[in-house]
Each structure stands twice: as C-alpha cells, then as structure tokens.
Protein backbone atom coordinates (compact mmCIF):
# COMPACT_ATOMS: atom_id res chain seq x y z
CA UNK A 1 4.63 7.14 -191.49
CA UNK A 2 6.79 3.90 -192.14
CA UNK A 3 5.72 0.93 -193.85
CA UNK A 4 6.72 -2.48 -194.92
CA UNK A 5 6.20 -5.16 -197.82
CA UNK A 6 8.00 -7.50 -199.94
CA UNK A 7 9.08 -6.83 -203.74
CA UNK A 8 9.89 -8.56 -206.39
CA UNK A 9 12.77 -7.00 -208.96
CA UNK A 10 13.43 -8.45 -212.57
CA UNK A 11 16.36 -6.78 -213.64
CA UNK A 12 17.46 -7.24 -217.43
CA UNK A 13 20.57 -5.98 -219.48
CA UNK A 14 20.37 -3.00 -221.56
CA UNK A 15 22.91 -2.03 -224.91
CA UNK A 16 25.67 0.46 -223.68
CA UNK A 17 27.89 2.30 -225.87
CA UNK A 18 31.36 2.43 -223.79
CA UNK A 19 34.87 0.96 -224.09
CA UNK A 20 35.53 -2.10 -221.93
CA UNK A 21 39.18 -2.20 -222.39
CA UNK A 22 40.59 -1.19 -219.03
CA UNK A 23 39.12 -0.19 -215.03
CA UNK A 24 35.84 0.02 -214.14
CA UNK A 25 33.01 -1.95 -216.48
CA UNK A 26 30.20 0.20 -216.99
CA UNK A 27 26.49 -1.16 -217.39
CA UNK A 28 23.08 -0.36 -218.00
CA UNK A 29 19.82 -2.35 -216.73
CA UNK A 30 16.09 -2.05 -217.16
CA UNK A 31 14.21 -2.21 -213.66
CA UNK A 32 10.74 -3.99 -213.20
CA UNK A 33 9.69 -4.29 -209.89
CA UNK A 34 6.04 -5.38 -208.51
CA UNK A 35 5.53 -4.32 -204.77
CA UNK A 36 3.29 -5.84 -202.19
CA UNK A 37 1.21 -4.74 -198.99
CA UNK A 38 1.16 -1.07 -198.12
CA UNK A 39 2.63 0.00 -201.33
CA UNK A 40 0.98 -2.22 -204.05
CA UNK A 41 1.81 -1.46 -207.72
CA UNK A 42 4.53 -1.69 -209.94
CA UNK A 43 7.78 0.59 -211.16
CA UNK A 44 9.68 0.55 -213.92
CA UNK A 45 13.08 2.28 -214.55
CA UNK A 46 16.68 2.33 -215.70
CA UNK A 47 19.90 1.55 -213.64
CA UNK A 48 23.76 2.89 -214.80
CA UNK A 49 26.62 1.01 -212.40
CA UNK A 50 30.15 0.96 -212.42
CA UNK A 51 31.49 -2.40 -211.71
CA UNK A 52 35.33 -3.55 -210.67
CA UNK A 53 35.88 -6.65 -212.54
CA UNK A 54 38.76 -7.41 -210.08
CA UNK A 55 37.24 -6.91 -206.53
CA UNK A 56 33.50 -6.35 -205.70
CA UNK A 57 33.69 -3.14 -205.35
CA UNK A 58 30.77 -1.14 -207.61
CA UNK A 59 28.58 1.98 -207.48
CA UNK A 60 25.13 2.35 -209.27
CA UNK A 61 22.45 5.46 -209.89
CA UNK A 62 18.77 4.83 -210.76
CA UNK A 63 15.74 6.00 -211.64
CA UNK A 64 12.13 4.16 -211.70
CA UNK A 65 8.88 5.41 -211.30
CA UNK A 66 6.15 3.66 -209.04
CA UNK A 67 2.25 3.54 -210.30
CA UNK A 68 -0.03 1.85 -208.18
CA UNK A 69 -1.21 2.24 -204.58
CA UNK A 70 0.12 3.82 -200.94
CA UNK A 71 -2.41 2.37 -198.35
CA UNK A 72 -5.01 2.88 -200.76
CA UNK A 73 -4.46 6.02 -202.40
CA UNK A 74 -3.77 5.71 -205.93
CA UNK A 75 -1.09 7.77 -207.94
CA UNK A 76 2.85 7.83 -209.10
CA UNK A 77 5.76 8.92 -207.66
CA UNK A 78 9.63 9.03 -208.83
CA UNK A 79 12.63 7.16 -206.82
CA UNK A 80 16.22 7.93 -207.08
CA UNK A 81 18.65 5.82 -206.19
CA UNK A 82 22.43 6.25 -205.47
CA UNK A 83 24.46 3.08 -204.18
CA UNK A 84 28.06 2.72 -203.19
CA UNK A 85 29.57 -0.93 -202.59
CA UNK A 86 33.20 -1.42 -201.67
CA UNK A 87 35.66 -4.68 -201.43
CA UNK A 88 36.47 -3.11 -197.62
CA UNK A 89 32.52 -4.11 -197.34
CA UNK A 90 31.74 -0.24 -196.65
CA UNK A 91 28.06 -0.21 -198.37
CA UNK A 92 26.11 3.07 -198.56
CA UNK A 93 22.28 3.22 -200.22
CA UNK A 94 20.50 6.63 -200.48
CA UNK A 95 16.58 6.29 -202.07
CA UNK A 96 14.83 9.10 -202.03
CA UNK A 97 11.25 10.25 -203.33
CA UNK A 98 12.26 13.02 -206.12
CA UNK A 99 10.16 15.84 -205.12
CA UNK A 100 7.54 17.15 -206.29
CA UNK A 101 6.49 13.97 -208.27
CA UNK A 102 3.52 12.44 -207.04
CA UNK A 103 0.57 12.69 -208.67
CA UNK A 104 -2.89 11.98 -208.49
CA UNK A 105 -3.51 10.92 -204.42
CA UNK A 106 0.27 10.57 -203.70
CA UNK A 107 0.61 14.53 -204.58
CA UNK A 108 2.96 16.21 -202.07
CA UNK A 109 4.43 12.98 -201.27
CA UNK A 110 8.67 12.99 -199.72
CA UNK A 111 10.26 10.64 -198.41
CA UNK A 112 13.27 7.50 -198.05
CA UNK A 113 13.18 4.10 -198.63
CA UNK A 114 15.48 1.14 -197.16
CA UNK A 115 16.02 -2.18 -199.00
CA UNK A 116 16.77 -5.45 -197.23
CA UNK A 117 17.55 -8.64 -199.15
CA UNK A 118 17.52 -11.79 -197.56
CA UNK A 119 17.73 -15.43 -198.39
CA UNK A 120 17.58 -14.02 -202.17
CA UNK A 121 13.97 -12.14 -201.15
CA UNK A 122 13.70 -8.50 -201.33
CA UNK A 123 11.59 -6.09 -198.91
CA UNK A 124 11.47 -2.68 -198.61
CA UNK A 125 11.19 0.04 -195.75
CA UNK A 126 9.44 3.64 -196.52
CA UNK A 127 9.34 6.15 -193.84
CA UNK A 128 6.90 8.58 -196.09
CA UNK A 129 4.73 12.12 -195.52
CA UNK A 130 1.83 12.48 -197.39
C-alpha cells in the first residue's frame, strides 16, 4: 500500500557534549512531528547530524517513534532515518520502519517512507505492508 499526507515537524536543539574546534560540527535535536490523513498521530524522537560549517554538505541519523493511527488502525511503530547531503548537491534519504516494532493494530508492520518539502511544507510518502 502507499499513502500520502502532510506533516508538520518542530525541531528543537538538544545539549551535546563534543569539541567544536575544528571539521565537521556535530549536533543533536529533539523531533516532534504531528501527521495528517492516512497516518494521523504524532512521533517524537532524537536526531544526531554532522554539519560542514564551510559548505552545505551534512549527514544526519534518527530515530522517532509514531503513536497514533494508519487508516484507522491504532498502534506505534519505530522510524529510522539515515540522510546524506553533499555541496556537489548529491542527496540520499533512507527511512525505514525498524522491524518488528509495531504494536497494537500496526503489529507486523515494514515498510519506507519518502519526504518532500516544498514551499517550506512538509509531506510524506509510505509505501507500507500490514
């Protein structure tokens, strides 16, 4: 199956312990995101990225955890992200269902999820099996 909806995402700095004196800046950021239509609920999780203060250039790994609904059918389920983004403009964005964690009606659940932003609004496509 493969469904679509907007999202909202509120992301807010975390305290890191790391030195900042040369290369690559490394963060940390809460996650809060409410989703809309076929997936309705919200998740909640952390973010770690790497960030070039010269160039754009950045990579990122997350976790969050949804709780809410998948057209209808109430339960949780774990997302994990990996992102790569580079100042040639070569992006890459794997988000995949960790398995085995859905619960309640979303047990068994696998799957991938695609993120568009556009015009500052965020939407999301999930090709899932339930």
């Amino acid at each position: 199956m493969t469904i679509t909806g907007p999202f909202t995402v509120d992301l807010k700095p975390q305290e890191t312990c790391h030195d900042k004196s040369e290369g690559f800046d490394l963060a940390r950021m809460s996650i809060d995101k409410t989703f809309e239509g076929p997936l309705e609920g919200r998740s909640q999780g952390e973010m770690l990225m790497a960030i070039s203060p010269p160039s754009p250039s950045a990579g990122y790994v997350a976790i969050e955890k949804f709780i809410g609904k998948l057209e209808g059918k109430a339960g949780t389920f774990v997302l994990q992200h990996f992102g790569i983004k580079s100042a040639a403009g070569e992006n890459r964005l794997i988000l995949e269902v960790v398995p085995d964690s859905g619960t309640g009606r979303l047990t068994g659940i696998s799957g991938k999820m695609e993120i568009d932003r556009e015009d500052g609004k965020h939407s999301y496509t999930f090709h899932f099996e339930l």
